[in-house]
Each structure stands twice: as structure tokens, then as C-alpha cells.
C-alpha atoms as a PDB file:
ATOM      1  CA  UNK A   1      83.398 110.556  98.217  1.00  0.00           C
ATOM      2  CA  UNK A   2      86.286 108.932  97.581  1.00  0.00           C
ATOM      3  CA  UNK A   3      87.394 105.984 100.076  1.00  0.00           C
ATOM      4  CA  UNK A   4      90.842 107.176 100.113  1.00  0.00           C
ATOM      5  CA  UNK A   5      92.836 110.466 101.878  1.00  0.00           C
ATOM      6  CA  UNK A   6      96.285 111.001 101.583  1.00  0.00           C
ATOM      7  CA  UNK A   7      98.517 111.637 104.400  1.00  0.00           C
ATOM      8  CA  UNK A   8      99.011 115.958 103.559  1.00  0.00           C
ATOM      9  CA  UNK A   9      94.372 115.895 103.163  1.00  0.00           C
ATOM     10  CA  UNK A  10      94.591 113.890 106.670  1.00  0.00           C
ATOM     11  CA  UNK A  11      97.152 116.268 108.413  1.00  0.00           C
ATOM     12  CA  UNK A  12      94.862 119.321 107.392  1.00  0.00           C
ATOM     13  CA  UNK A  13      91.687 117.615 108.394  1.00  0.00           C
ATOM     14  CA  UNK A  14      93.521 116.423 111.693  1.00  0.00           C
ATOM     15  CA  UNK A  15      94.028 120.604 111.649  1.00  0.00           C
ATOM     16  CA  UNK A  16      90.399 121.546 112.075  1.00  0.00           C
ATOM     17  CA  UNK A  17      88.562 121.888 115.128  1.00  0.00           C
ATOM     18  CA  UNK A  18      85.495 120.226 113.845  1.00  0.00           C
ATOM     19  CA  UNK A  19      84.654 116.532 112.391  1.00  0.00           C
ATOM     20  CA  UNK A  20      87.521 115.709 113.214  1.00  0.00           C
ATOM     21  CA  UNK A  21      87.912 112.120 112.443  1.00  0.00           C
ATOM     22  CA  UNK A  22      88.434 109.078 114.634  1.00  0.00           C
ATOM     23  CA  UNK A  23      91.856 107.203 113.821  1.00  0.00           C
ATOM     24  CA  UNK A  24      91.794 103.548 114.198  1.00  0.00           C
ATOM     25  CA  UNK A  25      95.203 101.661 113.808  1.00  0.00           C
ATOM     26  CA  UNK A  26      95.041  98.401 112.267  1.00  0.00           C
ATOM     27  CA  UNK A  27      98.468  97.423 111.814  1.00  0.00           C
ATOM     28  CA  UNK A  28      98.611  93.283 110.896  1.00  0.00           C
ATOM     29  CA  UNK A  29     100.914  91.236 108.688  1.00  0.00           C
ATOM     30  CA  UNK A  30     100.299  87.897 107.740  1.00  0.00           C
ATOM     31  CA  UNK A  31     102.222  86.053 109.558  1.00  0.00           C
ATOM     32  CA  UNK A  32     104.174  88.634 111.347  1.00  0.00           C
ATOM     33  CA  UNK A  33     104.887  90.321 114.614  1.00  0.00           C
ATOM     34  CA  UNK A  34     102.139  91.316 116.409  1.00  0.00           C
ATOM     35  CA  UNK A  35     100.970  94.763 115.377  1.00  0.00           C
ATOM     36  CA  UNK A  36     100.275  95.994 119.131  1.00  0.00           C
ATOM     37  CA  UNK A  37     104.160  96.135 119.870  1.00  0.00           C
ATOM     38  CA  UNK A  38     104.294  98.314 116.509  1.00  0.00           C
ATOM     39  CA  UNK A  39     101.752 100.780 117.666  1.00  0.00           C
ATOM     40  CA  UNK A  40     103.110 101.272 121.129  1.00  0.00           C
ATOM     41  CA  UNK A  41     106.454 102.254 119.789  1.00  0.00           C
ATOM     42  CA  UNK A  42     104.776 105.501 117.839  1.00  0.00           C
ATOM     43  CA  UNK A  43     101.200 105.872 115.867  1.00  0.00           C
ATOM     44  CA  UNK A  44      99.359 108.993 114.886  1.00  0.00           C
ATOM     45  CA  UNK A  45      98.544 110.789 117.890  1.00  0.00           C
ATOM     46  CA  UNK A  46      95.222 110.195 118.857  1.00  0.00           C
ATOM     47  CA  UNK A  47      95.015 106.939 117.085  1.00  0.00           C
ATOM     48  CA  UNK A  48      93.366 103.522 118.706  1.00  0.00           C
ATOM     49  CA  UNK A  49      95.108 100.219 118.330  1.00  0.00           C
ATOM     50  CA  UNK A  50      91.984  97.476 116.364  1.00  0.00           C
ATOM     51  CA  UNK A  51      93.419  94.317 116.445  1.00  0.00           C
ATOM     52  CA  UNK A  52      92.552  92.549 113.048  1.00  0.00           C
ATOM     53  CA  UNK A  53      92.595  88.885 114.715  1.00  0.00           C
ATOM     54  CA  UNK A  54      90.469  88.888 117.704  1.00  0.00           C
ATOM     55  CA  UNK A  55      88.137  91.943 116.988  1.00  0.00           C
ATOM     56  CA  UNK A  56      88.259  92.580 112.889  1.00  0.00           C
ATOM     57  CA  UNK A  57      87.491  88.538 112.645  1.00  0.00           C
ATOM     58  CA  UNK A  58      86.235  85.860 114.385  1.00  0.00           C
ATOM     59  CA  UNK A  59      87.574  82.651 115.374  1.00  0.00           C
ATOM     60  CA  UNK A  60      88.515  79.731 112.568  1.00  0.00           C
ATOM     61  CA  UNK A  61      85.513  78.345 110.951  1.00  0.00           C
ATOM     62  CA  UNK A  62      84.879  75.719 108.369  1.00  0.00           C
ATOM     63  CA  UNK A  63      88.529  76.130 107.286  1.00  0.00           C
ATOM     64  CA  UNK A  64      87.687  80.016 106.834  1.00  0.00           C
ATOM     65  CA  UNK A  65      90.889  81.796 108.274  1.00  0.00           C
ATOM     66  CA  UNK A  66      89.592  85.435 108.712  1.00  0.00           C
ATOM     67  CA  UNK A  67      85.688  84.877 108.767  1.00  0.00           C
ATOM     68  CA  UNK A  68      83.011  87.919 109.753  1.00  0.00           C
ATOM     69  CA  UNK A  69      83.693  89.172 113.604  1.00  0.00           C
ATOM     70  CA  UNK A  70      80.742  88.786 116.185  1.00  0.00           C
ATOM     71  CA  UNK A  71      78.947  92.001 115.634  1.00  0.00           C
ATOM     72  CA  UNK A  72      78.766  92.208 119.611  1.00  0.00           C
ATOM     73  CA  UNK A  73      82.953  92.253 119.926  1.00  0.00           C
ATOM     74  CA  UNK A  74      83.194  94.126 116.680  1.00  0.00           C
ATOM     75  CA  UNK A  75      80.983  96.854 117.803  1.00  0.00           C
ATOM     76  CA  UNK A  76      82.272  96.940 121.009  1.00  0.00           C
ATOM     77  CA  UNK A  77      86.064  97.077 119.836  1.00  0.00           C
ATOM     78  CA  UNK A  78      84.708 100.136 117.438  1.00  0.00           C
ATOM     79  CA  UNK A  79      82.910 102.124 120.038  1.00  0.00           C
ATOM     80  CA  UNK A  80      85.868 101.571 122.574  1.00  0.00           C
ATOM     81  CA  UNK A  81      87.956 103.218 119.802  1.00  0.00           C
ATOM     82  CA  UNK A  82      85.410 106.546 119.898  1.00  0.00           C
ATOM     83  CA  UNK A  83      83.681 105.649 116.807  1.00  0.00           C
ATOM     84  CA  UNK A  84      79.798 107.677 116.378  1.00  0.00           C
ATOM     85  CA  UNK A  85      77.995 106.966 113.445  1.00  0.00           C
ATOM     86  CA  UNK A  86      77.826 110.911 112.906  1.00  0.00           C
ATOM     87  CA  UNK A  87      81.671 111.187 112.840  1.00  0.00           C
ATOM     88  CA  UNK A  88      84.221 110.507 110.239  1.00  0.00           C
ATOM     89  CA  UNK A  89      86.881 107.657 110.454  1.00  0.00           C
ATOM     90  CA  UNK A  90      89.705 106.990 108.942  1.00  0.00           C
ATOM     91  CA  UNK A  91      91.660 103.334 108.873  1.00  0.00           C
ATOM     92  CA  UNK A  92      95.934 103.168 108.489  1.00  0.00           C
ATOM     93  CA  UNK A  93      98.338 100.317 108.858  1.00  0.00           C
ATOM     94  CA  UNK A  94     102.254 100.056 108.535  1.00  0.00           C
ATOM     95  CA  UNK A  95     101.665 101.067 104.433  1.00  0.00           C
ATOM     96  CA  UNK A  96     100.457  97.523 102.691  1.00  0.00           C
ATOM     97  CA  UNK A  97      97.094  98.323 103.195  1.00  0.00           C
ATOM     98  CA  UNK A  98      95.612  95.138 103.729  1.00  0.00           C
ATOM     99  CA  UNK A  99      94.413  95.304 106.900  1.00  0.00           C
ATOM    100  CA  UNK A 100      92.987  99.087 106.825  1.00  0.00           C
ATOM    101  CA  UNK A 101      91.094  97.713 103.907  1.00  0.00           C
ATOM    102  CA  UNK A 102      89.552  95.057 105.775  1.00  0.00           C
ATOM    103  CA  UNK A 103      88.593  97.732 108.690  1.00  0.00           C
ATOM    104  CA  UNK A 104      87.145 100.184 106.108  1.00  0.00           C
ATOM    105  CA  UNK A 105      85.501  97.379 104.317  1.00  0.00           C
ATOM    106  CA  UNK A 106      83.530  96.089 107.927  1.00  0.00           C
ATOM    107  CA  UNK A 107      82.668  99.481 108.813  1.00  0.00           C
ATOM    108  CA  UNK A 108      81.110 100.497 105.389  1.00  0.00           C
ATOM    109  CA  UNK A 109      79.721  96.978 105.793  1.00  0.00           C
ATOM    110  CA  UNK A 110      78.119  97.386 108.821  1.00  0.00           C
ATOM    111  CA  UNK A 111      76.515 100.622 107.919  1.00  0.00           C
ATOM    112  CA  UNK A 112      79.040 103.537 108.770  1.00  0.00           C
ATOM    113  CA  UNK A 113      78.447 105.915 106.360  1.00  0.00           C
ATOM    114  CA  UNK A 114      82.090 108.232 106.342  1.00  0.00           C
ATOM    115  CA  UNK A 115      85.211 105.590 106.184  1.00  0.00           C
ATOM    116  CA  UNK A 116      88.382 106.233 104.625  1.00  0.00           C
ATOM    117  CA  UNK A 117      91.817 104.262 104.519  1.00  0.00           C
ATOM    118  CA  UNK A 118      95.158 106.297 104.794  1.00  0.00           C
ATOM    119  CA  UNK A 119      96.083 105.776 101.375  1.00  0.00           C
ATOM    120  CA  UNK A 120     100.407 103.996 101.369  1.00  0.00           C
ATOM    121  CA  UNK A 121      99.812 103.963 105.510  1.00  0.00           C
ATOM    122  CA  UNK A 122     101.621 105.082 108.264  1.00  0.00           C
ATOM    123  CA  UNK A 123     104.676 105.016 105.675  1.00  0.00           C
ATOM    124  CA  UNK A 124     103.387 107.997 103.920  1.00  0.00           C
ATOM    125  CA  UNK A 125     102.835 110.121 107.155  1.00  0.00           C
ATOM    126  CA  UNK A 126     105.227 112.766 108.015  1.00  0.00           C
ATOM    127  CA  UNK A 127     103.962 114.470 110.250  1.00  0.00           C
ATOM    128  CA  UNK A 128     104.058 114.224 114.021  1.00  0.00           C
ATOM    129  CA  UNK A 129     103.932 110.302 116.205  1.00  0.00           C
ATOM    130  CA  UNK A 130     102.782 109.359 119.503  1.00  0.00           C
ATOM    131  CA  UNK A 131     103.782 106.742 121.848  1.00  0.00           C
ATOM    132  CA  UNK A 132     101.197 107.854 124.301  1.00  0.00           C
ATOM    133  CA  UNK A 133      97.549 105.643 124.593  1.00  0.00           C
ATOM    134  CA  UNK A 134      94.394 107.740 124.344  1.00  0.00           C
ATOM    135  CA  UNK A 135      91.240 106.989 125.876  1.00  0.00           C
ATOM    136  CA  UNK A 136      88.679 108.307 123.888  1.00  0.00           C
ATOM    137  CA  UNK A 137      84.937 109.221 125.110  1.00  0.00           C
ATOM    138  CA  UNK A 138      82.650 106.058 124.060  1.00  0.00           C
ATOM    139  CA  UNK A 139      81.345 106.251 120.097  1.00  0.00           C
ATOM    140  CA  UNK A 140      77.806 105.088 119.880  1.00  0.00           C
ATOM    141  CA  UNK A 141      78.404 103.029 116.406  1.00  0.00           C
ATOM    142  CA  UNK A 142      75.841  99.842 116.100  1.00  0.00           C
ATOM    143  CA  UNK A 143      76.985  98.024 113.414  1.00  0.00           C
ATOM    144  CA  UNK A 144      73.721  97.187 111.377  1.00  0.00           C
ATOM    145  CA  UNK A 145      75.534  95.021 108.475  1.00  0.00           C
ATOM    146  CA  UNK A 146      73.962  94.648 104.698  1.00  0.00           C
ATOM    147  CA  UNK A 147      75.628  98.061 103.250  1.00  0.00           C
ATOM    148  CA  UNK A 148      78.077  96.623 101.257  1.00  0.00           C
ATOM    149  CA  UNK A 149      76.945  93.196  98.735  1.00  0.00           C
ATOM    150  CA  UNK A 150      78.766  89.967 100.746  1.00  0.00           C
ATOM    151  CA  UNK A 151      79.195  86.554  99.157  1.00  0.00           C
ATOM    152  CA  UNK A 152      79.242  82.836  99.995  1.00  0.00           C
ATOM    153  CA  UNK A 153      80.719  80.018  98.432  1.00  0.00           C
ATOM    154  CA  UNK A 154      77.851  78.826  96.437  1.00  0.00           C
ATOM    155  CA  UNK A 155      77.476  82.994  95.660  1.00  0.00           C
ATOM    156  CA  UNK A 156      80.986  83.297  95.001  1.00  0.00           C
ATOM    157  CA  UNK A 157      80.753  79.812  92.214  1.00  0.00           C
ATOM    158  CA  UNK A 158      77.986  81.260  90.202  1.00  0.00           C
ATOM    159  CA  UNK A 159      79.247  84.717  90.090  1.00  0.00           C
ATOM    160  CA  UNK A 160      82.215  83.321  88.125  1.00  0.00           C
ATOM    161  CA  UNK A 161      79.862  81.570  86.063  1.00  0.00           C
ATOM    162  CA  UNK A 162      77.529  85.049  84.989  1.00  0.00           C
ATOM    163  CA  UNK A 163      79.983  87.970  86.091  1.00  0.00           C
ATOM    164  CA  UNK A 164      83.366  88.310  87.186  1.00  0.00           C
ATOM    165  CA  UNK A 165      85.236  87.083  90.134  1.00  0.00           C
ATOM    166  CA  UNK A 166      88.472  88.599  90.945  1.00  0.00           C
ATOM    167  CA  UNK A 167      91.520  86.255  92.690  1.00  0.00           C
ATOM    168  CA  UNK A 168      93.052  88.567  94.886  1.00  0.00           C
ATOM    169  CA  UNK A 169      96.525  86.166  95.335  1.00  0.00           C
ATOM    170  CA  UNK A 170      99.449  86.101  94.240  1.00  0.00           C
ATOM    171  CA  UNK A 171      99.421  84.712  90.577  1.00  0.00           C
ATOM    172  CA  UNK A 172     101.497  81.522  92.012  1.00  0.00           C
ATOM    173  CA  UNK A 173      98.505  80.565  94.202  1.00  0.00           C
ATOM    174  CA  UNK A 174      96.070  81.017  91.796  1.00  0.00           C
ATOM    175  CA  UNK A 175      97.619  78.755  89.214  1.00  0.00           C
ATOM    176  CA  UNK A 176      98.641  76.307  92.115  1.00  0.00           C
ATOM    177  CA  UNK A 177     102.203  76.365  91.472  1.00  0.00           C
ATOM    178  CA  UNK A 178     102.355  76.827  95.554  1.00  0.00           C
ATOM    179  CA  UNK A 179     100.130  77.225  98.317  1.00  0.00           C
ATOM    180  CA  UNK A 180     101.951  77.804 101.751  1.00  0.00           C
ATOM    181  CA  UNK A 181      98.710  78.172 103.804  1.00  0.00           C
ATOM    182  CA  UNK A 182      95.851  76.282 102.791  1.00  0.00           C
ATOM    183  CA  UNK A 183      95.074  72.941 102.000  1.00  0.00           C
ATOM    184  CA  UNK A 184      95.756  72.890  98.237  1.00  0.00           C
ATOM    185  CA  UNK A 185      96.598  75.051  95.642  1.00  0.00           C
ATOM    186  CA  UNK A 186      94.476  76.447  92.604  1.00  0.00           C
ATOM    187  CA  UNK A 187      91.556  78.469  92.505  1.00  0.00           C
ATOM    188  CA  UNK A 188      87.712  78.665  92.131  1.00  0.00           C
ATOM    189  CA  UNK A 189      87.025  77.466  88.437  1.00  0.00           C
ATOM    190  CA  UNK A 190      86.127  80.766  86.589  1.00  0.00           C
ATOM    191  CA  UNK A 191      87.968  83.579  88.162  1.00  0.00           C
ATOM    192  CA  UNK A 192      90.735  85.309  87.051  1.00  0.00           C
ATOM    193  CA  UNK A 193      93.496  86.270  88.604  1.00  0.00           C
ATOM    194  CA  UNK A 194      94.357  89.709  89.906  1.00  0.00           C
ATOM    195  CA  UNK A 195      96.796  90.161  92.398  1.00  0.00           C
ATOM    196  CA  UNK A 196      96.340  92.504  94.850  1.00  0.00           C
ATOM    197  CA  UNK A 197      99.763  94.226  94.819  1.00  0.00           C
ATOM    198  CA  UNK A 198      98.963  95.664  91.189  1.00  0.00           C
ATOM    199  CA  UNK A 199      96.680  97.751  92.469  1.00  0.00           C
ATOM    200  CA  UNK A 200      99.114  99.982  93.957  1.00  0.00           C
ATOM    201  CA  UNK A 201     102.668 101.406  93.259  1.00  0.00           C
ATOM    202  CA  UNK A 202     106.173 100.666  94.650  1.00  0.00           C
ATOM    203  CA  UNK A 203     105.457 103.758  97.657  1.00  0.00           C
ATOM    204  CA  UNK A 204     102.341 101.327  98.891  1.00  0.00           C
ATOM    205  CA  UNK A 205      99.845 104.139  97.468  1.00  0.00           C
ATOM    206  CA  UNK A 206      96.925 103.508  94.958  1.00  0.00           C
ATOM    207  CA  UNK A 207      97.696 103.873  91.461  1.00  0.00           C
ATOM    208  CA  UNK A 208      95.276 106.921  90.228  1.00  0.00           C
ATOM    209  CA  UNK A 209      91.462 105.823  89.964  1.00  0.00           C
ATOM    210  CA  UNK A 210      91.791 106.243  85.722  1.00  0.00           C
ATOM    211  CA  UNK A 211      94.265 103.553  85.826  1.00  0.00           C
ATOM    212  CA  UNK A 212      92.927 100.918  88.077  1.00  0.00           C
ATOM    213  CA  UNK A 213      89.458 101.264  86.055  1.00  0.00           C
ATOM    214  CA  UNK A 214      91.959 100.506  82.974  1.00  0.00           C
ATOM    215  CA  UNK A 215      93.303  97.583  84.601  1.00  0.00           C
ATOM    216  CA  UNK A 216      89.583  96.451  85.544  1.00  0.00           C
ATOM    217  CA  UNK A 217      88.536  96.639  82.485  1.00  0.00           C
ATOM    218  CA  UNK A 218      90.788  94.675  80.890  1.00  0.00           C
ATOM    219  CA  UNK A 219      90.315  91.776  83.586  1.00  0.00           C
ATOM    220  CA  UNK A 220      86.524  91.693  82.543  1.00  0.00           C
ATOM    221  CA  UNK A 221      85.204  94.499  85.317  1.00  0.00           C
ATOM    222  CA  UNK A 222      83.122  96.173  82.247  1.00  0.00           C
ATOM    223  CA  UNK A 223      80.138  98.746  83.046  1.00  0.00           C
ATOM    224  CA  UNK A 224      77.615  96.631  84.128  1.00  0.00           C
ATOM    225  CA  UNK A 225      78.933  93.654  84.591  1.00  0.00           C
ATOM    226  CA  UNK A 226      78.465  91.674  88.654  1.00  0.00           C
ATOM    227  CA  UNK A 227      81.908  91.652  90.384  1.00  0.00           C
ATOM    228  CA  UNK A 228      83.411  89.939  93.229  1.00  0.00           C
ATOM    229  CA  UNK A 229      86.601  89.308  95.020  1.00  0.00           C
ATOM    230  CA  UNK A 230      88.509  86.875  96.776  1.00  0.00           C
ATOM    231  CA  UNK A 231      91.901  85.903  98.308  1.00  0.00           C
ATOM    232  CA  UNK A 232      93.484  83.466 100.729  1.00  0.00           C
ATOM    233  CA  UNK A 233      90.964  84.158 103.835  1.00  0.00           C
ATOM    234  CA  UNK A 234      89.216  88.080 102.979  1.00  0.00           C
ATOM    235  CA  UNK A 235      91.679  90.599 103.900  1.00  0.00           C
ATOM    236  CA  UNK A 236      93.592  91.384 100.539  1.00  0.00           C
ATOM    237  CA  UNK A 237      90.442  90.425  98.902  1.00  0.00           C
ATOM    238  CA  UNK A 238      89.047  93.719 101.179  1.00  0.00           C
ATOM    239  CA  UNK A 239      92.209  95.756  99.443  1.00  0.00           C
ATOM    240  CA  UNK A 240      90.816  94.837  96.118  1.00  0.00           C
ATOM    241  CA  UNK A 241      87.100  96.044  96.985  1.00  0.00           C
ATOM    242  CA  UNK A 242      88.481  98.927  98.050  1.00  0.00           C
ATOM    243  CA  UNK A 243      90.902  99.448  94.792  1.00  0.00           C
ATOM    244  CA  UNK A 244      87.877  98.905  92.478  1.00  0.00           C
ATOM    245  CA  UNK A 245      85.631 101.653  94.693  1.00  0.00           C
ATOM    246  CA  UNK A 246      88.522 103.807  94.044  1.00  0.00           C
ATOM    247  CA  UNK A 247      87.414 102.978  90.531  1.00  0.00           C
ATOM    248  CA  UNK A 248      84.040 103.375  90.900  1.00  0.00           C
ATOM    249  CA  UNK A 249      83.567  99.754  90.594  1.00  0.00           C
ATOM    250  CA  UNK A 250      80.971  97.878  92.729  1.00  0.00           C
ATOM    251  CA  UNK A 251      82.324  94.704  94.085  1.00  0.00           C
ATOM    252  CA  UNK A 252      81.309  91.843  96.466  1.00  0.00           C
ATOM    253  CA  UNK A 253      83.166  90.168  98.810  1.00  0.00           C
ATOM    254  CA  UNK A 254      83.998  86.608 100.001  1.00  0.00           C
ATOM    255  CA  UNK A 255      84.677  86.803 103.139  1.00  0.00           C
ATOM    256  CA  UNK A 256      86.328  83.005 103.695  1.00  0.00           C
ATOM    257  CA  UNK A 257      87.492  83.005 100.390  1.00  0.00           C
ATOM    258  CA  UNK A 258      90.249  80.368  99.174  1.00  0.00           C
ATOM    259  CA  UNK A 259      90.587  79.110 102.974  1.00  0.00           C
ATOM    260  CA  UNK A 260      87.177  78.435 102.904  1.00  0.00           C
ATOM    261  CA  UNK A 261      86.789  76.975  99.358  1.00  0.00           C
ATOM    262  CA  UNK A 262      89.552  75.056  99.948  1.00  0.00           C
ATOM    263  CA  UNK A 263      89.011  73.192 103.077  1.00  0.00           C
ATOM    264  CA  UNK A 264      85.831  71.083 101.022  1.00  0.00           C
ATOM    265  CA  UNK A 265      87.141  68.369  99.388  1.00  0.00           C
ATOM    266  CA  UNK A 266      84.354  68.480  97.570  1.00  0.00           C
ATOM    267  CA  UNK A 267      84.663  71.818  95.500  1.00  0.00           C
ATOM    268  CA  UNK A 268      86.146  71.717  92.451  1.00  0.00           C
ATOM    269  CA  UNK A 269      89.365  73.450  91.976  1.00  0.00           C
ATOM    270  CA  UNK A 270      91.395  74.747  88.913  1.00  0.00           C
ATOM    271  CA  UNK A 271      95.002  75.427  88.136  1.00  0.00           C
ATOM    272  CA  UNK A 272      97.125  76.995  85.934  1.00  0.00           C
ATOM    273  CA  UNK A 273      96.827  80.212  84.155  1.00  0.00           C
ATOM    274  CA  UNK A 274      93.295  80.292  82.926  1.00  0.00           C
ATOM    275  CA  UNK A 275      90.538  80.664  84.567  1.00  0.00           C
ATOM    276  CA  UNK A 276      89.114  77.062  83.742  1.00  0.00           C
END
């Protein structure tokens, strides 16, 4: 099944008297406004506000800016939001995708078997909005995490060594021309970089499966071969998992990624173009 639906599949599912699924909006921007205020002001009807800060991550730790959420508050957030391990869900944010990626990535991660992402976001919808805030019946999801292949630093360093790790960034950050957020710029010696936003096209939408295996390919992501991602802190890393499943291409995650890498003095760092 693919981990995508488009807006005209979701308004024809959202049709249906049965399986309906749960909606779950996840609107965040780095750096931003507040999503909440967003949501309020007109969502998909039907549609629970996730907040990405408090309940898709935990607090700061060992420099990691978006690290895993307490199963307890994640699983509490998800079942507040009516989601059943027996019943569909699908994930949408304003249309960058970033942070519906990181809420489809957690659920598949913690074992729900039926997540999808609104593929180009609320953008793409055009059908009706709702200002009003349901309260759905209680889901009985239990997040039981190990579905999806996780990595940690040391992981993450000898995966670039034997397979391929993806750098999710910006091509600026990864050569360390800038770094606005963390405490230097560069990246982990080894990867390569492959910025998120080529994964998609100028509407916000995935770029067709054929051509994002294509671009994988090229950037080392071979049959066979061990993949992972990164980014600044695991949430447009999540975007790229979910590009290269789109692909039918397994990939791992680093959940503290470059914020975590970063905040050791002690681990090496590269810079420039190559992957060093």
C-alpha cells in the first residue's frame, strides 16, 4: 500500500460510510507560528489538532532538538485523537509535509499498521473546511515501537561507512557553508547530501514513485544496499523515509540527527561538497 493519498482518493474515502479514516492535523513550521492558531481558523472537518512539539517529540536531549516522544504522552495524544489500531489514519499539514511525515513515520513506528500522509497537504484540498473542534470516541492504539529500523549515532557513523546515509538538509548545511541552528556546520563524514525539497514538486506533492527511485539511485540507494536518513533534528529526515517508501526503498532513521551529532565535540565532522 502506498504511504501516500491524494486529496480527490481522501475526499472519496472521507465519502464512505465504513473505515473511514481518522484525520490527525499536524500542522508545524520550523520556526514559525504556532500551528494550533492555524487549525482553529479551518481544517478538514473531523480532523484532530497533534502538536509536533510537546506530543510528536519529547523534550531537548543531548543537543537532540526533536528526539522520540514518551510513548505514554504519545499514545495518549493518539488515542485522544480517536486512533484504533483496526482503523485507518491519515496525517496532513499546511502542504510542506514535514511534519505529517514525522506523524506517519511514529505511527508506522510504533506498530500502526494503515498510515498515510495527505500527499502536497491541506494546500491540495478542495473540498469542504471546518472551524468546529471534534471530540472523537477514545482509539485504543498502544504504540508497541520496533516496526520501522531506527538509528543512533554510532548506527548512523557506520552505516555511512557500509551503506548509504542520506543528509536530508539543505545542501548549504551539509557542506557547512551555514548552519543557523546548531552548533556547527558540516555533516556526518560519509553521507551524501539529499535535500529534502527534491523529493517533491513546486505544488508540495511527491514527484511520481519512478522518479524518486531514479533520483535514489543515482545518490547510491541501489537494490540491496542499507539506507538511512538524517537532517537537522528528524523531521525532514521523516519526509525523506517517507519519499524513499514511496519508492519502495527501505530506510532507517536518525531520530536526533545533525542536532544530535553536532552537539559532541567529539564527533568528527565534514564539509564541503563530498561526502568525506
Amino acid at each position: 500500500m502506498t504511504p501516500i493519498i491524494s486529496a480527490s482518493e481522501l475526499a472519496s474515502e472521507l465519502a464512505r460510510a465504513k473505515s473511514v479514516p481518522v484525520l490527525l492535523d499536524v500542522r508545524w513550521e520550523l520556526g514559525g507560528p504556532p500551528g494550533r492558531p492555524a487549525y482553529e481558523a479551518g481544517h478538514l472537518p473531523g480532523a484532530v489538532y497533534v502538536d509536533l512539539d510537546s506530543e510528536l517529540a519529547g523534550p531537548v536531549t543531548d543537543g537532540a532538538r526533536h528526539p522520540l516522544p514518551d510513548l505514554g504522552v504519545f499514545g495518549a495524544a493518539m488515542r485522544r485523537a480517536g486512533v484504533s489500531g483496526g482503523r485507518p489514519v491519515v496525517v496532513y499539514d499546511g502542504g510542506q509535509g514535514w511534519a505529517a511525515a514525522r506523524a506517519w513515520w511514529l505511527l508506522r513506528w510504533a506498530g500502526h499498521p494503515d498510515v498515510r500522509v495527505l500527499d502536497g497537504g491541506l494546500a491540495a484540498w478542495n473540498g469542504p473546511v471546518s472551524t468546529e473542534t471534534p471530540a472523537p470516541a477514545e482509539g485504543d492504539f498502544v504504540p508497541k515501537p520496533g516496526a520501522l529500523r531506527l538509528l543512533d549515532a554510532d548506527d548512523a557513523a557506520a552505516l555511512a561507512r557500509r551503506g548509504v546515509l542520506l543528509d536530508a538538509r539543505a545542501g548549504e548545511r551539509y557542506r557547512g557553508e551555514v548552519e543557523p541552528i546548531d552548533r556547527i556546520g558540516g555533516h556526518i563524514p560519509g553521507a551524501v547530501s539529499a535535500p529534502t525539497s527534491e523529493n517533491v514538486t513546486g505544488s508540495g506533492a511527491f514527484r511520481p514513485a519512478a522518479e524518486l527511485a531514479a533520483r535514489f539511485m543515482a545518490l547510491g540507494a541501489e537494490p540491496g544496499a542499507e539506507v538511512g536518513v538524517y537532517c537537522g533534528s528528524g523531521v525532514s529526515a521523516a519526509h525523506e523515509v517517507l519519499a524513499l517508501a514511496v519508492a519502495d526503498i527501505d530506510a532507517a532513521l536518525y531520530v536526533g540527527s545533525w542536532s544530535h551529532w553536532s552537539a559532541d565535540p567529539a564527533r568528527p565532522v565534514a564539509t564541503g561538497p563530498e561526502p568525506g
